[in-house]
PDB file of N, CA and C in Angstrom:
ATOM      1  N   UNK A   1       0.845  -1.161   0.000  1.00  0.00           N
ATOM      2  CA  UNK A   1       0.000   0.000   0.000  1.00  0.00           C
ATOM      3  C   UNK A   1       0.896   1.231   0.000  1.00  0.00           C
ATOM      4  N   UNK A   2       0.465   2.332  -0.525  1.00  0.00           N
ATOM      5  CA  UNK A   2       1.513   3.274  -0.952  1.00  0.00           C
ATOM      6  C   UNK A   2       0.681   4.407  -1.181  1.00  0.00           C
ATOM      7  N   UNK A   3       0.854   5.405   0.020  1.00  0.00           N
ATOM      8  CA  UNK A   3      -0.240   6.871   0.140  1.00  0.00           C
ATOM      9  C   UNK A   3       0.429   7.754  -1.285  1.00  0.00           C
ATOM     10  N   UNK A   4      -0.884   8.357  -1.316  1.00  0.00           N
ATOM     11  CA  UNK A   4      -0.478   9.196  -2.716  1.00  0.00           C
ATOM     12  C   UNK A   4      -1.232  10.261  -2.143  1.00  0.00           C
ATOM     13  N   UNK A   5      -1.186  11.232  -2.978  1.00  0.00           N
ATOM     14  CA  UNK A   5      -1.242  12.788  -3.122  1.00  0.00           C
ATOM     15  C   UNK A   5      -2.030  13.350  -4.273  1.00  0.00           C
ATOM     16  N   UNK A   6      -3.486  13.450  -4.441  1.00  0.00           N
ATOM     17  CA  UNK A   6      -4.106  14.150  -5.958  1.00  0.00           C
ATOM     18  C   UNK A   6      -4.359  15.549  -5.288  1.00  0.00           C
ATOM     19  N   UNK A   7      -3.492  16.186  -5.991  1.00  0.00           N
ATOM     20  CA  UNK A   7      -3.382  17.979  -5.729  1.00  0.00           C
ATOM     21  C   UNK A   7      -4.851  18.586  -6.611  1.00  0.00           C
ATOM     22  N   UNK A   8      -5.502  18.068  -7.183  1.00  0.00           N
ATOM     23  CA  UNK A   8      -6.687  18.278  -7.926  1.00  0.00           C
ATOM     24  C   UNK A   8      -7.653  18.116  -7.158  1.00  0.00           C
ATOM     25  N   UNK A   9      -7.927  17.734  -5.982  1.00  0.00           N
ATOM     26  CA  UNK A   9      -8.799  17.423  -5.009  1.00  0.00           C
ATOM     27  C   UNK A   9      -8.944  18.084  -4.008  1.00  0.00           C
ATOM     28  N   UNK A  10      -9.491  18.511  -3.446  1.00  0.00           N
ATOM     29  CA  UNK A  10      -9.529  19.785  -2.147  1.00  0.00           C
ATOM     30  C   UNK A  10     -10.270  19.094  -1.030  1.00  0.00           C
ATOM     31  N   UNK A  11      -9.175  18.446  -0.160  1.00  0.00           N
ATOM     32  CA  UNK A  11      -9.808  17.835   1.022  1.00  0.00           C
ATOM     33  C   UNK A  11      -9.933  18.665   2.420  1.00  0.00           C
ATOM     34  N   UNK A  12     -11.104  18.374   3.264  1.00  0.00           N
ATOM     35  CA  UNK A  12     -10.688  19.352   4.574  1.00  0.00           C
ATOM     36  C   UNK A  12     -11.081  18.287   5.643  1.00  0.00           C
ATOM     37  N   UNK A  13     -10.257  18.983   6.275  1.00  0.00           N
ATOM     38  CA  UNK A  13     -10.450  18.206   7.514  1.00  0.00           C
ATOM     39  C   UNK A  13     -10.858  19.046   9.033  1.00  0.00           C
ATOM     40  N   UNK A  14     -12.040  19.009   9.751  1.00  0.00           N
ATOM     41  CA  UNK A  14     -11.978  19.458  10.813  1.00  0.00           C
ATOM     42  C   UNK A  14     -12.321  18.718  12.157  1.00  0.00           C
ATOM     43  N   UNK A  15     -11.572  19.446  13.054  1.00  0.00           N
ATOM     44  CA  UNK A  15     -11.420  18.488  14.537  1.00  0.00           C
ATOM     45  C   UNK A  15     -12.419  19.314  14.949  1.00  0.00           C
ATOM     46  N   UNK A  16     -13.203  18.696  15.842  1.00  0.00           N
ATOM     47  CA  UNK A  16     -14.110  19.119  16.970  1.00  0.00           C
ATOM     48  C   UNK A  16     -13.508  19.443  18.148  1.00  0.00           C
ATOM     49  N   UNK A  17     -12.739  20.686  19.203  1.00  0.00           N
ATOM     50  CA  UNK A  17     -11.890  20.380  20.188  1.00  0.00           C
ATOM     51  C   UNK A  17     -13.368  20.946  21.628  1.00  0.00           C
ATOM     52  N   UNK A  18     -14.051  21.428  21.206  1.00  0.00           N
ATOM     53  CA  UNK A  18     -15.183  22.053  22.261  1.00  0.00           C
ATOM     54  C   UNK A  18     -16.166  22.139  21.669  1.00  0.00           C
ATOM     55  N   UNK A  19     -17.823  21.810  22.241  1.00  0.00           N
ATOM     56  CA  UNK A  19     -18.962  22.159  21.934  1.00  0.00           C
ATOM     57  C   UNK A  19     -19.189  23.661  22.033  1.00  0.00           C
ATOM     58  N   UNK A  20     -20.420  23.939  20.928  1.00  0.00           N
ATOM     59  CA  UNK A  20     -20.728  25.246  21.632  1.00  0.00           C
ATOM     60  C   UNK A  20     -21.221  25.749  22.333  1.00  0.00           C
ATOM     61  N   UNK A  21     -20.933  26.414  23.016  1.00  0.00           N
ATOM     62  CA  UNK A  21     -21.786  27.070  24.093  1.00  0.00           C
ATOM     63  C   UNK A  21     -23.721  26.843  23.580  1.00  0.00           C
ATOM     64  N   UNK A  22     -24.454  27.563  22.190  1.00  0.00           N
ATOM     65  CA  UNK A  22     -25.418  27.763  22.005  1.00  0.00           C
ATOM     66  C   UNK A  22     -25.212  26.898  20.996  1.00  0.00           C
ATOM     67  N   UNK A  23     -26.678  26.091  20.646  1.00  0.00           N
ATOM     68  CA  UNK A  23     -26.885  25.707  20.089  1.00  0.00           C
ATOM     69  C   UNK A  23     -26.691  26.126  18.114  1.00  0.00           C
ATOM     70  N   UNK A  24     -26.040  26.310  17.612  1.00  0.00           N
ATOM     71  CA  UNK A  24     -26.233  27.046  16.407  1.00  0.00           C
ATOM     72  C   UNK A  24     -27.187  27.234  15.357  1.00  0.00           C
ATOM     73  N   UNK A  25     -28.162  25.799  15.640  1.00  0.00           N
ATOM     74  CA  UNK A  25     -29.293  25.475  14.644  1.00  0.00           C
ATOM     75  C   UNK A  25     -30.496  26.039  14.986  1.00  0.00           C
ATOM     76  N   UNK A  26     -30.325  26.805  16.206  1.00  0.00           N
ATOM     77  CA  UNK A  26     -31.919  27.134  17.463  1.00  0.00           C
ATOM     78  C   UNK A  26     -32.227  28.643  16.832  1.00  0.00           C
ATOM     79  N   UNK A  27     -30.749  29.076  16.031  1.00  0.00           N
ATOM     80  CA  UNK A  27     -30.715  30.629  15.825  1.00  0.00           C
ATOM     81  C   UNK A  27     -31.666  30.852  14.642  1.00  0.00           C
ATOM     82  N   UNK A  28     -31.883  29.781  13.505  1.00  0.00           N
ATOM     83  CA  UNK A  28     -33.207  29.831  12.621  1.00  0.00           C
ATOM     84  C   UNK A  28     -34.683  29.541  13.005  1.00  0.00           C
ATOM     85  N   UNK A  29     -34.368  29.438  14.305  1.00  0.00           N
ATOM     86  CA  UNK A  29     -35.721  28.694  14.458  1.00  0.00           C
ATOM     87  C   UNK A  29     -36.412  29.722  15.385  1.00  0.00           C
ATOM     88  N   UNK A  30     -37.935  30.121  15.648  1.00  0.00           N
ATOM     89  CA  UNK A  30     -38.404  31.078  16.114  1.00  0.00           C
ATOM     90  C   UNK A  30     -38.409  31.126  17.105  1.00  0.00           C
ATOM     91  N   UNK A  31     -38.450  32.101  18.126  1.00  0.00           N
ATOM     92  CA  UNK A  31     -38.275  31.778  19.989  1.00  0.00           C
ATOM     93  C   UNK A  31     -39.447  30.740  20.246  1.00  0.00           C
ATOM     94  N   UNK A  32     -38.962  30.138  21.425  1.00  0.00           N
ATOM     95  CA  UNK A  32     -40.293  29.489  21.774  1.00  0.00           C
ATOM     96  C   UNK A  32     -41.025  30.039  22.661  1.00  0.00           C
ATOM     97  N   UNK A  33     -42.391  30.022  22.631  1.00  0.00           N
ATOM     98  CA  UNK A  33     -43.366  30.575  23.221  1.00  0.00           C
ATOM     99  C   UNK A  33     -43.029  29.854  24.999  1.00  0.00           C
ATOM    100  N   UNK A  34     -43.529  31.317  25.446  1.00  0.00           N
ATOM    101  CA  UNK A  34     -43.877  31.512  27.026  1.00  0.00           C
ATOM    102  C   UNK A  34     -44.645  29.979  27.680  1.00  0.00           C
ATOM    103  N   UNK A  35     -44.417  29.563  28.158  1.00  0.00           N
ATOM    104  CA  UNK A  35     -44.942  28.579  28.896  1.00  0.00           C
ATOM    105  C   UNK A  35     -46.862  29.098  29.211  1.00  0.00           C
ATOM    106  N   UNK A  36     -47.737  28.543  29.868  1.00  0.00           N
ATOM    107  CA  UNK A  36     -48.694  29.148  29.894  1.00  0.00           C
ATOM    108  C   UNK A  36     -48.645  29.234  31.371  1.00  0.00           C
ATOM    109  N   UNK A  37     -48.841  29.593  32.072  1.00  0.00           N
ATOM    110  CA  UNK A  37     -48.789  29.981  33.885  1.00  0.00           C
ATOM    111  C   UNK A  37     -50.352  29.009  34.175  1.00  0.00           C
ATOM    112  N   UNK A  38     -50.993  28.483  34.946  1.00  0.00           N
ATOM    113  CA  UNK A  38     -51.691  27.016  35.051  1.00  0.00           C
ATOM    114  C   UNK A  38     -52.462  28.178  35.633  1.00  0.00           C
ATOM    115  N   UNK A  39     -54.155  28.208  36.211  1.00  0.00           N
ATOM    116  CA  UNK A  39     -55.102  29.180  36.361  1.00  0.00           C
ATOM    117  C   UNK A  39     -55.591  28.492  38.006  1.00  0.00           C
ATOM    118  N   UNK A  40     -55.401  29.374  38.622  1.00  0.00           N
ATOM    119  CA  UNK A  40     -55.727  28.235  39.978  1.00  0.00           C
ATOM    120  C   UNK A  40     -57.250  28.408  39.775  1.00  0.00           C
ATOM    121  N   UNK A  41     -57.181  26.915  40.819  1.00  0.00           N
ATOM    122  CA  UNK A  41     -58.872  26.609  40.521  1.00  0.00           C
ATOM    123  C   UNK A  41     -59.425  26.802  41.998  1.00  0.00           C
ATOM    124  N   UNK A  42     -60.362  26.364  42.524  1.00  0.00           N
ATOM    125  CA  UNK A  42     -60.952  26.496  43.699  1.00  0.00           C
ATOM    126  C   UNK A  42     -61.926  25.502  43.632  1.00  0.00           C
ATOM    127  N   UNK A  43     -61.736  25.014  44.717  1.00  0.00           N
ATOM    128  CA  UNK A  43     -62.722  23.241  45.041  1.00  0.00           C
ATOM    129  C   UNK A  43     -63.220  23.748  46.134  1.00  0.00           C
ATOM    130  N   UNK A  44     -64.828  23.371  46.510  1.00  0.00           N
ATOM    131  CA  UNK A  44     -65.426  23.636  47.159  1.00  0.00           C
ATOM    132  C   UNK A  44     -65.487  22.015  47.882  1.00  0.00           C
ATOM    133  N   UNK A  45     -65.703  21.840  49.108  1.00  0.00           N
ATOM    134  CA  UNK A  45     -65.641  20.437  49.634  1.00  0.00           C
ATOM    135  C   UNK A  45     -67.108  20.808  50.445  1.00  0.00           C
ATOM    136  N   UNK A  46     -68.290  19.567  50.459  1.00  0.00           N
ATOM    137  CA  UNK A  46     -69.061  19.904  51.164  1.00  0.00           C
ATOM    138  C   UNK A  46     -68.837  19.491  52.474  1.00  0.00           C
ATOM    139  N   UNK A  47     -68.529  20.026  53.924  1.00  0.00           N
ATOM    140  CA  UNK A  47     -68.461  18.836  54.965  1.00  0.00           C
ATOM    141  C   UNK A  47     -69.970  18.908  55.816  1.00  0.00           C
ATOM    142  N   UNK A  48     -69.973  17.177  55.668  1.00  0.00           N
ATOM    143  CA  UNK A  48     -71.408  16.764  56.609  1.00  0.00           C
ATOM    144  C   UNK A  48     -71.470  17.392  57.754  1.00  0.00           C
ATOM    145  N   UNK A  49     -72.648  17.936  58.627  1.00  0.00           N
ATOM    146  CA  UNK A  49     -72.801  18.445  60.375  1.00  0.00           C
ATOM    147  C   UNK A  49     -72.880  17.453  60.965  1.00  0.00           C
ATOM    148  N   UNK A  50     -72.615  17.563  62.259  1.00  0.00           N
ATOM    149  CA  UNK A  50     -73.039  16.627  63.364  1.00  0.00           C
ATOM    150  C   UNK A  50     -74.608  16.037  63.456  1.00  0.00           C
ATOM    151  N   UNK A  51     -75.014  17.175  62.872  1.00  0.00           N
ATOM    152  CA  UNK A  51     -77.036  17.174  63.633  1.00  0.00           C
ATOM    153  C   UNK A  51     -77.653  16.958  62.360  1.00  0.00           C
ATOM    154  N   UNK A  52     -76.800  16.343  61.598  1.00  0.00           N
ATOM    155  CA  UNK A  52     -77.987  16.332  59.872  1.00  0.00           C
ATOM    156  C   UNK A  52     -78.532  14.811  60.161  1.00  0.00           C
ATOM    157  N   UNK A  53     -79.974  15.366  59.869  1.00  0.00           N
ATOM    158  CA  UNK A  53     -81.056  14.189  59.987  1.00  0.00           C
ATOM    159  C   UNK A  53     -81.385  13.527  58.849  1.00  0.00           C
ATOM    160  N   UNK A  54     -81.901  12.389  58.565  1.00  0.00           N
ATOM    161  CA  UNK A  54     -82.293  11.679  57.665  1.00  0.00           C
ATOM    162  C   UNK A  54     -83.467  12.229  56.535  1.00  0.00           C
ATOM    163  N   UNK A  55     -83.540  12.471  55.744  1.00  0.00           N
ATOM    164  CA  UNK A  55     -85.419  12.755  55.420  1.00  0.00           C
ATOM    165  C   UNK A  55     -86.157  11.864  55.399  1.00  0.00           C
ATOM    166  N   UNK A  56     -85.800  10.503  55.990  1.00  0.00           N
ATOM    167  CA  UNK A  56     -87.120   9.509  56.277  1.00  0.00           C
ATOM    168  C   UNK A  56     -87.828   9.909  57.278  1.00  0.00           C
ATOM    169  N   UNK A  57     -86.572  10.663  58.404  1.00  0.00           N
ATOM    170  CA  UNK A  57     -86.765  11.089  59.904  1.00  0.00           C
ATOM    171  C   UNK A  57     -87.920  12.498  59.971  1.00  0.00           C
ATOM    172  N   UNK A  58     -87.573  13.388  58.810  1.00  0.00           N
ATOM    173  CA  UNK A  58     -88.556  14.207  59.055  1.00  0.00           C
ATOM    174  C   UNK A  58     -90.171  14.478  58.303  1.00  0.00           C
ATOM    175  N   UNK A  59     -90.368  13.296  57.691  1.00  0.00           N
ATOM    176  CA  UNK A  59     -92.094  12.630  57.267  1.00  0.00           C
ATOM    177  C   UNK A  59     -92.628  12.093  58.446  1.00  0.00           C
ATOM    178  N   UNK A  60     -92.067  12.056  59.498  1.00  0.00           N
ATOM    179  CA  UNK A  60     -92.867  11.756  60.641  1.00  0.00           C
ATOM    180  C   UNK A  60     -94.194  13.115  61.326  1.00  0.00           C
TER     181      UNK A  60
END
């Protein structure tokens, strides 16, 4: 085997030595939208009384 040399050819070579900081491909792409902030809700809980009667109890 025996390396050769075609000067007619334009080779490149590049090393990767560090990532980039920013993404480079994110810079075409449109900002991304705001998150939506969640809407608080409000739950009403009914709680039973001590003294609640039946309504069979009050047809008497």
């Amino acid at each position: 085997m025996r390396p050769y040399v075609r000067f007619s050819k334009l080779d490149i070579v590049g090393v990767v030595v560090q990532s980039p900081r920013v993404n480079p491909r994110d810079s075409v792409l449109p900002p991304k939208p705001a998150k939506p902030k969640p809407t608080p809700t409000v739950t009403v809980t009914a709680n039973p009384s001590a003294t609640a009667t039946s309504p069979a109890a009050n047809r008497s």
